[in-house]
PDB file of N, CA and C in Angstrom:
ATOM      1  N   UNK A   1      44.877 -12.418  54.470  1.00  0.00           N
ATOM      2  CA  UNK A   1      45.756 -12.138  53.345  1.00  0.00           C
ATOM      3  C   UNK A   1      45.329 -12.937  52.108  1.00  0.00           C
ATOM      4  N   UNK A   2      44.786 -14.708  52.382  1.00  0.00           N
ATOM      5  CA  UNK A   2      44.285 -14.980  51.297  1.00  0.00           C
ATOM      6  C   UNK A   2      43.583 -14.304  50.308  1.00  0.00           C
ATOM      7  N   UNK A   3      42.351 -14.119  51.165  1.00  0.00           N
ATOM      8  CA  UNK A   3      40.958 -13.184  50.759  1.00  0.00           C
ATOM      9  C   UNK A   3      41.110 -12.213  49.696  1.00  0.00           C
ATOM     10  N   UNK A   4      42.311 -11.291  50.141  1.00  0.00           N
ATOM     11  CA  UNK A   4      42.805 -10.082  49.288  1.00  0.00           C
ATOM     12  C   UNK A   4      43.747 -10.768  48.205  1.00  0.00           C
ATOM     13  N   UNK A   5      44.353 -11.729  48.368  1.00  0.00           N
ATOM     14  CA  UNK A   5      44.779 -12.282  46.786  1.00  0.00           C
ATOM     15  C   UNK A   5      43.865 -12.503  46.106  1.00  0.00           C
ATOM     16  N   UNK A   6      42.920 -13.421  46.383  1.00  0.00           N
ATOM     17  CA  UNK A   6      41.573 -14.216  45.719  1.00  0.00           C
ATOM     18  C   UNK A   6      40.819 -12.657  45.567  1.00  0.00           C
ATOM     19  N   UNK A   7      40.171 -11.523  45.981  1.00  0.00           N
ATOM     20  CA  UNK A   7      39.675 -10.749  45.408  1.00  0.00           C
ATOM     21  C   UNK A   7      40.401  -9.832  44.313  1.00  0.00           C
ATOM     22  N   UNK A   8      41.678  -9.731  44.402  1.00  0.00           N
ATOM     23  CA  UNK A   8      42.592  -8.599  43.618  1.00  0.00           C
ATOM     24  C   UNK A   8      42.632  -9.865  42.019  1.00  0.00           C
ATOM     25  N   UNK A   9      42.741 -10.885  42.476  1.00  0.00           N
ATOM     26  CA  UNK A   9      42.758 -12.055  41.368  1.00  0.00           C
ATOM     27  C   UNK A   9      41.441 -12.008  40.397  1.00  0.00           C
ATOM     28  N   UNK A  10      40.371 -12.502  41.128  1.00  0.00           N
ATOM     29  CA  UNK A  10      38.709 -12.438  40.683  1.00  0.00           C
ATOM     30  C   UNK A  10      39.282 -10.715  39.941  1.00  0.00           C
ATOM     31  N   UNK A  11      39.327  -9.650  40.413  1.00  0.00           N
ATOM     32  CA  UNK A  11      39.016  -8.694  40.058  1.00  0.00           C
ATOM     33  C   UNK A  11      39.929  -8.450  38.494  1.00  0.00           C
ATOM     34  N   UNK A  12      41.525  -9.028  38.896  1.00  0.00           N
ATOM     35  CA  UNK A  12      41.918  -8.980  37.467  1.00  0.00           C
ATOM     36  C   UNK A  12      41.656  -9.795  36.588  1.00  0.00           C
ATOM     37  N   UNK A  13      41.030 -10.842  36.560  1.00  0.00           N
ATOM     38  CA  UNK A  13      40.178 -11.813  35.550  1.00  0.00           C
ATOM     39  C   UNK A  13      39.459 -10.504  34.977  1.00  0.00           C
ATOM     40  N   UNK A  14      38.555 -10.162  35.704  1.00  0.00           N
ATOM     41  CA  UNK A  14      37.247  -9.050  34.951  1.00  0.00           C
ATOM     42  C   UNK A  14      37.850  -8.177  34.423  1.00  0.00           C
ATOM     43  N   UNK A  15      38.987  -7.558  34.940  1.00  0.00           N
ATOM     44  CA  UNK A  15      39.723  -6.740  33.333  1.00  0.00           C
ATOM     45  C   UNK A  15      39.588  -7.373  31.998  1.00  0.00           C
ATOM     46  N   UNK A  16      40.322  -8.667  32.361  1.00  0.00           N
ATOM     47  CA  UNK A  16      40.505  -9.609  31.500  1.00  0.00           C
ATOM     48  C   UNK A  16      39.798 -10.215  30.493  1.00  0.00           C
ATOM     49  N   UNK A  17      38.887 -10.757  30.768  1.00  0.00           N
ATOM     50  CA  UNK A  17      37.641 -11.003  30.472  1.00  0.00           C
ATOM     51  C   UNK A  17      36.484  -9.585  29.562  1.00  0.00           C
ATOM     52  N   UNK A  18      36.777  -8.727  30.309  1.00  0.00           N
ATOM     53  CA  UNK A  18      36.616  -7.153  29.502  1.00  0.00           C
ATOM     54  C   UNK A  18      37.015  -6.922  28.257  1.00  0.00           C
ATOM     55  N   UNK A  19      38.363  -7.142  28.321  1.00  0.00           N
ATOM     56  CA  UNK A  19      39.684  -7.010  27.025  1.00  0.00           C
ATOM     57  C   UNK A  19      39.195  -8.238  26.031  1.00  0.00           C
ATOM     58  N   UNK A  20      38.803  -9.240  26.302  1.00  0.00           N
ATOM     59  CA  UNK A  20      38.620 -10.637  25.471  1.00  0.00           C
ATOM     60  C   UNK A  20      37.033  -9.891  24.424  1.00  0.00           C
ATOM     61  N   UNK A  21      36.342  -9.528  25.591  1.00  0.00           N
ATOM     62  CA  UNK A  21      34.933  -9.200  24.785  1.00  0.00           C
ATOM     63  C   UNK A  21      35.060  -8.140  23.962  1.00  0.00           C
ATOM     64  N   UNK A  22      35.738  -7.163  24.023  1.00  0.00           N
ATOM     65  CA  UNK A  22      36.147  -6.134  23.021  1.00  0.00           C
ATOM     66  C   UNK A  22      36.785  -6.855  21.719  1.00  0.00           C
ATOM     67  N   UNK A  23      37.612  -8.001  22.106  1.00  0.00           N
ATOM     68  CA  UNK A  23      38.110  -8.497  21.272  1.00  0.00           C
ATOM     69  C   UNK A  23      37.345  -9.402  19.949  1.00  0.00           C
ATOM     70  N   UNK A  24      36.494 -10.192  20.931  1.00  0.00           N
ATOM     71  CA  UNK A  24      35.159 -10.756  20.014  1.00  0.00           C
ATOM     72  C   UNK A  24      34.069  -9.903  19.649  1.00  0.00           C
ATOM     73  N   UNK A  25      34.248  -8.928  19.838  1.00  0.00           N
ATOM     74  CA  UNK A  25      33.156  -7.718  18.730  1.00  0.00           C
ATOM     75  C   UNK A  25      34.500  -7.459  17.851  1.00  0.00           C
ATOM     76  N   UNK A  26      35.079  -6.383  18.369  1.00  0.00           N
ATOM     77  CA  UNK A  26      35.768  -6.116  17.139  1.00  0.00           C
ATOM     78  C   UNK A  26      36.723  -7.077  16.420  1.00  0.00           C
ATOM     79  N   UNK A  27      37.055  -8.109  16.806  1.00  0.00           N
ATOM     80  CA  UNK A  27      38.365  -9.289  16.141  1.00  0.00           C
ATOM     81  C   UNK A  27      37.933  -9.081  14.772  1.00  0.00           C
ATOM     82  N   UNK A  28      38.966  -8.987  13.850  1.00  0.00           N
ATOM     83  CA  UNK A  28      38.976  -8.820  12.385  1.00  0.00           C
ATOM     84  C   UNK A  28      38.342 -10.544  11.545  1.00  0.00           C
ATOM     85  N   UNK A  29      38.528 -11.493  11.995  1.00  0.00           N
ATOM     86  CA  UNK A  29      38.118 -12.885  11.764  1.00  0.00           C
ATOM     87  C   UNK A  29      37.717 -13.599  12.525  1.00  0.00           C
ATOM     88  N   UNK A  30      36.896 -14.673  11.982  1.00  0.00           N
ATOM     89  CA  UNK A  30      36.408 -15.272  12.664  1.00  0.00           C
ATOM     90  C   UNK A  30      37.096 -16.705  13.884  1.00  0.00           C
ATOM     91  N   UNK A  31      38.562 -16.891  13.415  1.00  0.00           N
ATOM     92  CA  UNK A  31      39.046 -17.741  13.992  1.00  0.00           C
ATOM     93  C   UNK A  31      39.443 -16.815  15.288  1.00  0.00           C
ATOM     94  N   UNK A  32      39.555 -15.165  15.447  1.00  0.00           N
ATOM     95  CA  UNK A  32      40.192 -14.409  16.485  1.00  0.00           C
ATOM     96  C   UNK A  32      39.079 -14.328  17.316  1.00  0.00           C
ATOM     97  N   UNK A  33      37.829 -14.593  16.642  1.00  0.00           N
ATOM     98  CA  UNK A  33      36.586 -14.570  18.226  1.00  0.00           C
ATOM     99  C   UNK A  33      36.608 -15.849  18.578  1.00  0.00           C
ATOM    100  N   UNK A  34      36.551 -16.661  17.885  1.00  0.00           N
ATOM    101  CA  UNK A  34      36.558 -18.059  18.838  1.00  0.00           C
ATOM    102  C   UNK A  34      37.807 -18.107  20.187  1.00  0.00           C
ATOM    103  N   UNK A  35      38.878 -18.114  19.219  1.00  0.00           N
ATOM    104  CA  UNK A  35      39.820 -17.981  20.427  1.00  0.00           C
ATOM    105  C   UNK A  35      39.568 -16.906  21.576  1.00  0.00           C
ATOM    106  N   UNK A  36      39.162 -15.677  21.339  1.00  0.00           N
ATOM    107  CA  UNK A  36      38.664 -15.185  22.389  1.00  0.00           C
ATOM    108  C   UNK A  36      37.681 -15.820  23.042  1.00  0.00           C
ATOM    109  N   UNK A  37      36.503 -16.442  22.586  1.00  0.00           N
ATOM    110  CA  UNK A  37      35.634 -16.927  23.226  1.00  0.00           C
ATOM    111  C   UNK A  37      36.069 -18.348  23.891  1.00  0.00           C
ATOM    112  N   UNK A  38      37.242 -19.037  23.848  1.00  0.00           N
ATOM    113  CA  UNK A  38      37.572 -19.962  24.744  1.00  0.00           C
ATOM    114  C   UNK A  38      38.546 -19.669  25.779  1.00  0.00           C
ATOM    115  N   UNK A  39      39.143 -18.052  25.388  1.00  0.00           N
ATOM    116  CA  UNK A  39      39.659 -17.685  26.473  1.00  0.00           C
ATOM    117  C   UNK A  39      39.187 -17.000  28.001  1.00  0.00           C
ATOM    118  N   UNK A  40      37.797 -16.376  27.346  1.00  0.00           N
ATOM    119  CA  UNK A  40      36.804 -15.971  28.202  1.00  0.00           C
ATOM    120  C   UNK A  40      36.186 -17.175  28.781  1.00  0.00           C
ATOM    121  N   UNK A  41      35.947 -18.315  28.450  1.00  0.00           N
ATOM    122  CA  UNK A  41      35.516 -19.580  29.311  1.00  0.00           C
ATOM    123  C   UNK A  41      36.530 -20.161  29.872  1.00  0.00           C
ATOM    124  N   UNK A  42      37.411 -19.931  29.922  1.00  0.00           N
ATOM    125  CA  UNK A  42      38.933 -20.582  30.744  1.00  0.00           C
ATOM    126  C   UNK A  42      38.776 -19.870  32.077  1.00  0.00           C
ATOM    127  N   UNK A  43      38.837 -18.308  31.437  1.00  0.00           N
ATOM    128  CA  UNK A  43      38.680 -17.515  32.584  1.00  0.00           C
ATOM    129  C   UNK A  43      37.556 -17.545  33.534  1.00  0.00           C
ATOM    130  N   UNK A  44      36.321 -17.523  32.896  1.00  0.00           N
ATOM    131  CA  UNK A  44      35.374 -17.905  33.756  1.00  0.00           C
ATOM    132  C   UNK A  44      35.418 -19.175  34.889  1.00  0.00           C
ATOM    133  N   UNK A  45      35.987 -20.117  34.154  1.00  0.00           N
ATOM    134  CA  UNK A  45      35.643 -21.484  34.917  1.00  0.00           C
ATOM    135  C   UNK A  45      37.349 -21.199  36.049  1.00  0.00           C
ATOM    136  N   UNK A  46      38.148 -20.580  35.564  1.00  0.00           N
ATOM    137  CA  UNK A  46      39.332 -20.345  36.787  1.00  0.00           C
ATOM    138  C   UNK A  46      38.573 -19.149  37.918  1.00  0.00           C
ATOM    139  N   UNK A  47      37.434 -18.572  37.309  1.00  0.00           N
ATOM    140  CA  UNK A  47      37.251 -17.194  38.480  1.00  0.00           C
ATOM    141  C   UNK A  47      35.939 -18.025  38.990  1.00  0.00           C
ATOM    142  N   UNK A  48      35.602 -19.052  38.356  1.00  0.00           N
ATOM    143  CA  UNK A  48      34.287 -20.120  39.390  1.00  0.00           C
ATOM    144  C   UNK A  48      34.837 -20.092  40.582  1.00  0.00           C
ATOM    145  N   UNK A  49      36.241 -21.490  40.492  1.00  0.00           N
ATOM    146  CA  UNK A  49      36.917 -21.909  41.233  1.00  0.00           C
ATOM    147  C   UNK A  49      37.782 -20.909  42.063  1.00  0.00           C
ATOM    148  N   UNK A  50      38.254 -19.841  41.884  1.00  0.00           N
ATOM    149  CA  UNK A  50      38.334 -18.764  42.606  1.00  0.00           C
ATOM    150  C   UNK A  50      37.434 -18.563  43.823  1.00  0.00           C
ATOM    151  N   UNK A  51      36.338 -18.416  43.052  1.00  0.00           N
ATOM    152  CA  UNK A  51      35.132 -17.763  43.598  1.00  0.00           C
ATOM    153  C   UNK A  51      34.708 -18.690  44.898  1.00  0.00           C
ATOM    154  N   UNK A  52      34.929 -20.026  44.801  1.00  0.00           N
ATOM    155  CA  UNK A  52      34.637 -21.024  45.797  1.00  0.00           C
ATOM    156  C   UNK A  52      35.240 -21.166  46.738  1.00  0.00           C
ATOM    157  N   UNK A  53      36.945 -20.530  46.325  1.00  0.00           N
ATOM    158  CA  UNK A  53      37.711 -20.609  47.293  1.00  0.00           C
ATOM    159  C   UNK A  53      37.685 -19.653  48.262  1.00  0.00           C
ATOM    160  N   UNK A  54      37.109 -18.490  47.732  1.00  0.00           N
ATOM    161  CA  UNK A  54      36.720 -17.014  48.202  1.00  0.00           C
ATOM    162  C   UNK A  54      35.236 -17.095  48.973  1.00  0.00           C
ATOM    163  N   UNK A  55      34.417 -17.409  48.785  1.00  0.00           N
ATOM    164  CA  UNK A  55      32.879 -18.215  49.575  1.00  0.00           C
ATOM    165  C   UNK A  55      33.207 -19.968  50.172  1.00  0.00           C
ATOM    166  N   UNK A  56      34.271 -20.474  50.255  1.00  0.00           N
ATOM    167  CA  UNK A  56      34.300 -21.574  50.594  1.00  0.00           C
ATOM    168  C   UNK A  56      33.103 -22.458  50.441  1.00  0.00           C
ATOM    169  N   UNK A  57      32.833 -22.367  49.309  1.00  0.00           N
ATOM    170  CA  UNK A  57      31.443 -23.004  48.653  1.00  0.00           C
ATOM    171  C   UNK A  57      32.301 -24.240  48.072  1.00  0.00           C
ATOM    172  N   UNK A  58      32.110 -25.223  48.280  1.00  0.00           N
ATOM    173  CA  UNK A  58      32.473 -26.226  47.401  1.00  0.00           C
ATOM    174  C   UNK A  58      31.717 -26.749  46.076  1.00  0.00           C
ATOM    175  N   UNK A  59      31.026 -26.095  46.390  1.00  0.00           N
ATOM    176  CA  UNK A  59      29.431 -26.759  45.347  1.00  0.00           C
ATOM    177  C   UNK A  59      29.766 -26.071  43.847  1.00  0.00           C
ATOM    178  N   UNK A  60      30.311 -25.040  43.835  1.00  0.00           N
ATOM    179  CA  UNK A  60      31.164 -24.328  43.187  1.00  0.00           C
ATOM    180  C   UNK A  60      31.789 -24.593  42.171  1.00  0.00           C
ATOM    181  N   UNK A  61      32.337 -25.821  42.818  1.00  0.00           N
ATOM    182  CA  UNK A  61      33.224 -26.752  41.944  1.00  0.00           C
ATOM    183  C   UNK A  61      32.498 -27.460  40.751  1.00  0.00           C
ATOM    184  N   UNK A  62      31.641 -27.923  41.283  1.00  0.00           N
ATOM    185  CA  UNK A  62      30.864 -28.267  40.223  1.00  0.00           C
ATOM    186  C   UNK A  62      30.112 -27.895  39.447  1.00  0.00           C
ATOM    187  N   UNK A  63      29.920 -26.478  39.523  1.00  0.00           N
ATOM    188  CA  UNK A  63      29.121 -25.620  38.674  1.00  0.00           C
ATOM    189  C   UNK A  63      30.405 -25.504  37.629  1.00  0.00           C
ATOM    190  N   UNK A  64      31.733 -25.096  37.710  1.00  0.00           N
ATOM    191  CA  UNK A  64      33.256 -24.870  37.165  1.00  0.00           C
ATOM    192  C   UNK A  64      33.378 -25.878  36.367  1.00  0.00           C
ATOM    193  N   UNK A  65      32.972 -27.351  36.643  1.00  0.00           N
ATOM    194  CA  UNK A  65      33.192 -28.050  36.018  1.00  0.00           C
ATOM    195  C   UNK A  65      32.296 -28.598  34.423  1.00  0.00           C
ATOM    196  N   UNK A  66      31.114 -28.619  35.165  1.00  0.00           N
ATOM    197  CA  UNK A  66      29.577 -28.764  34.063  1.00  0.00           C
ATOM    198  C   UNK A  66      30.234 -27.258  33.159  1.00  0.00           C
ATOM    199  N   UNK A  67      30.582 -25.993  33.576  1.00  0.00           N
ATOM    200  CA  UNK A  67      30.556 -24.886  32.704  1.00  0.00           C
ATOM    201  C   UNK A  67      31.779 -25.529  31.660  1.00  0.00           C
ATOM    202  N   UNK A  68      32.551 -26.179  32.403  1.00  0.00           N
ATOM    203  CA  UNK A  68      33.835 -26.136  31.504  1.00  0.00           C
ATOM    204  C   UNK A  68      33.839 -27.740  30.023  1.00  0.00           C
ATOM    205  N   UNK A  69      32.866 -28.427  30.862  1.00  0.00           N
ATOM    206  CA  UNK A  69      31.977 -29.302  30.012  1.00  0.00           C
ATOM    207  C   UNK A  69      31.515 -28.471  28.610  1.00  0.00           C
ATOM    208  N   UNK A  70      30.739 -27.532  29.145  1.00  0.00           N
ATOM    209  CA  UNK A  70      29.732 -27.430  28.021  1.00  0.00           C
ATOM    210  C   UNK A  70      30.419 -26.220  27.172  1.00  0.00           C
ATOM    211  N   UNK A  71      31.699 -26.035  27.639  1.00  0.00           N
ATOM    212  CA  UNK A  71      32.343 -24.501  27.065  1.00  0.00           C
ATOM    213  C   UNK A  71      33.046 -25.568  25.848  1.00  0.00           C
ATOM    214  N   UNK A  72      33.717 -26.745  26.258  1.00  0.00           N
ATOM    215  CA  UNK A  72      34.092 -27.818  25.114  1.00  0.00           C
ATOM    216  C   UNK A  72      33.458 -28.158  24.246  1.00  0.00           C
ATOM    217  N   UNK A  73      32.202 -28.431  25.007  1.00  0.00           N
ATOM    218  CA  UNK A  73      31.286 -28.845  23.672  1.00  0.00           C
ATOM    219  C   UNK A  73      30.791 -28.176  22.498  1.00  0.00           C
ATOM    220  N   UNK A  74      30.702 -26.915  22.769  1.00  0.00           N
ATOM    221  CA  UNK A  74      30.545 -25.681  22.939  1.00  0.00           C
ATOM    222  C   UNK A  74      31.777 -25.400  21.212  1.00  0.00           C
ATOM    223  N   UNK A  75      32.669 -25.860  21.872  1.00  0.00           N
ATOM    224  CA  UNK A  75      33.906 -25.147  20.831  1.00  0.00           C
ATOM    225  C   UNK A  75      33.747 -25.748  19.921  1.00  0.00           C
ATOM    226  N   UNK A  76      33.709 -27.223  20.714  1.00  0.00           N
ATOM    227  CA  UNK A  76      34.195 -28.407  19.071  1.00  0.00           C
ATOM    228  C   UNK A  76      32.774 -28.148  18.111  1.00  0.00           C
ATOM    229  N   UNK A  77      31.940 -27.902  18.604  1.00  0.00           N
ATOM    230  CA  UNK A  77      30.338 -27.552  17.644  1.00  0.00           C
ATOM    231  C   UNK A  77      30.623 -26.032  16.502  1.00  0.00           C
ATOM    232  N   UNK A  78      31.412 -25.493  17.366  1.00  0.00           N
ATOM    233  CA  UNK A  78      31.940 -23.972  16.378  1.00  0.00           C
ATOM    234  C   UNK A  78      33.303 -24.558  15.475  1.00  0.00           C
ATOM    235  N   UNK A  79      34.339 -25.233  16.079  1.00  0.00           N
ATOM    236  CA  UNK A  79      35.114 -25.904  15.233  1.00  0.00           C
ATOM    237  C   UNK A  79      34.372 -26.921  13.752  1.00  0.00           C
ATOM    238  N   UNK A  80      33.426 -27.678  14.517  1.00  0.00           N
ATOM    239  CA  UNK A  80      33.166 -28.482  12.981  1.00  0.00           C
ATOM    240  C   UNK A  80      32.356 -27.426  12.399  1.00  0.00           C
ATOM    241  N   UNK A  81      31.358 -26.485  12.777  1.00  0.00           N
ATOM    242  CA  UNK A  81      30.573 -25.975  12.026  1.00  0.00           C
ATOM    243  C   UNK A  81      31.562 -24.674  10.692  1.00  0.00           C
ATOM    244  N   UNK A  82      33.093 -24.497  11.253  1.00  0.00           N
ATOM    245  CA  UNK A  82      33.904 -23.514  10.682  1.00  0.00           C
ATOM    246  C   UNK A  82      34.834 -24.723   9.778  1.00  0.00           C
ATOM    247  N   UNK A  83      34.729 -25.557   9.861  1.00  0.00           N
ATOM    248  CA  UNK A  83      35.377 -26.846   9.173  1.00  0.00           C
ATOM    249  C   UNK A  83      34.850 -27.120   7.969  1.00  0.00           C
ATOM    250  N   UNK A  84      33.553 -27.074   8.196  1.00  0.00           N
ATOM    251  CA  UNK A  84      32.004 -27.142   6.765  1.00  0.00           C
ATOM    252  C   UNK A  84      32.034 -26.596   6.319  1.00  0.00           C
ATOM    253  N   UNK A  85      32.212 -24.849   6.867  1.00  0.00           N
ATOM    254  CA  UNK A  85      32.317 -23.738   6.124  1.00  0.00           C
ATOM    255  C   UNK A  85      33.125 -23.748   4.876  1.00  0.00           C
ATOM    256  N   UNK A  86      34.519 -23.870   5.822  1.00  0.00           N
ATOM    257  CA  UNK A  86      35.856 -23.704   4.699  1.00  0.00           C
ATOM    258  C   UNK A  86      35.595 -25.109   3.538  1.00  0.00           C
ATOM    259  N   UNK A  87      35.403 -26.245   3.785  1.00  0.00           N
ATOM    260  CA  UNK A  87      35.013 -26.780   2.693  1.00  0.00           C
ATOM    261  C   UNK A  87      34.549 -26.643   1.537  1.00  0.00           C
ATOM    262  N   UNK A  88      32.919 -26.199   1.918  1.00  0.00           N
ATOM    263  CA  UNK A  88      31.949 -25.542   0.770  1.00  0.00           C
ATOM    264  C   UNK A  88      32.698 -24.096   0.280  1.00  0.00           C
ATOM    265  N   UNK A  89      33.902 -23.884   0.874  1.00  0.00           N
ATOM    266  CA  UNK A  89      34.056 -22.571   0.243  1.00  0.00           C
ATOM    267  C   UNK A  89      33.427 -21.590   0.464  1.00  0.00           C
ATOM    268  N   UNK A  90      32.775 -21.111   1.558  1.00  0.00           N
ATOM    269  CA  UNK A  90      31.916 -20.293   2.234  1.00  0.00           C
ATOM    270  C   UNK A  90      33.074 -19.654   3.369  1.00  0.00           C
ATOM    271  N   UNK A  91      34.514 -19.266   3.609  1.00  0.00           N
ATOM    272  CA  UNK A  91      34.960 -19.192   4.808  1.00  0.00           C
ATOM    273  C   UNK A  91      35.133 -17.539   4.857  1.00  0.00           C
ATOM    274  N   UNK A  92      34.649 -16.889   3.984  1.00  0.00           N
ATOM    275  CA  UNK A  92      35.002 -15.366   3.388  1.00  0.00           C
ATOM    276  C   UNK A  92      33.968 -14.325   4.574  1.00  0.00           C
ATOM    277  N   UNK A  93      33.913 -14.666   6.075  1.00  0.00           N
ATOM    278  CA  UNK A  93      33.300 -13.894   6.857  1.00  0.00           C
ATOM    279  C   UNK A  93      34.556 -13.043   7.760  1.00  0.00           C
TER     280      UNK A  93
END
């Protein structure tokens, strides 16, 4: 019974995750793809850990974790670089 939660789960992430990427092509601004794009790494790093629990891979875990590392680093580098922007007065994308 687990199994079939953890796959029906994994499987509705990938809707999910579907809906987010439509969202970061078409999002009207640029602050609406970022947020999509940290919602799609949330999701990813929850369907890692899914995924480990579903392969009883533990190793898993730590791939979930380094991803969720570098999905931060990741943001705050798009945060200051959209921070510079609006400064110079350049935020008109």
């Amino acid at each position: 019974m687990e199994k079939q939660i953890l796959l029906w789960t994994l499987i509705a992430f990938s809707v999910f995750i579907l809906a987010l990427l439509f969202r970061l092509i078409k999002g009207p601004d640029l602050s609406d793809r970022m947020v999509a794009v940290n919602a799609i790494n949330t999701l990813i790093i929850a369907s890692i850990c899914l995924l480990s629990r579903y392969l009883q891979a533990d190793y898993l875990l730590d791939v979930a974790l380094i991803y969720a590392l570098l999905g931060f680093m990741a943001s705050a580098l798009l945060l200051r670089i959209l921070i510079a922007k609006k400064k110079d007065g350049r935020d008109k994308e």
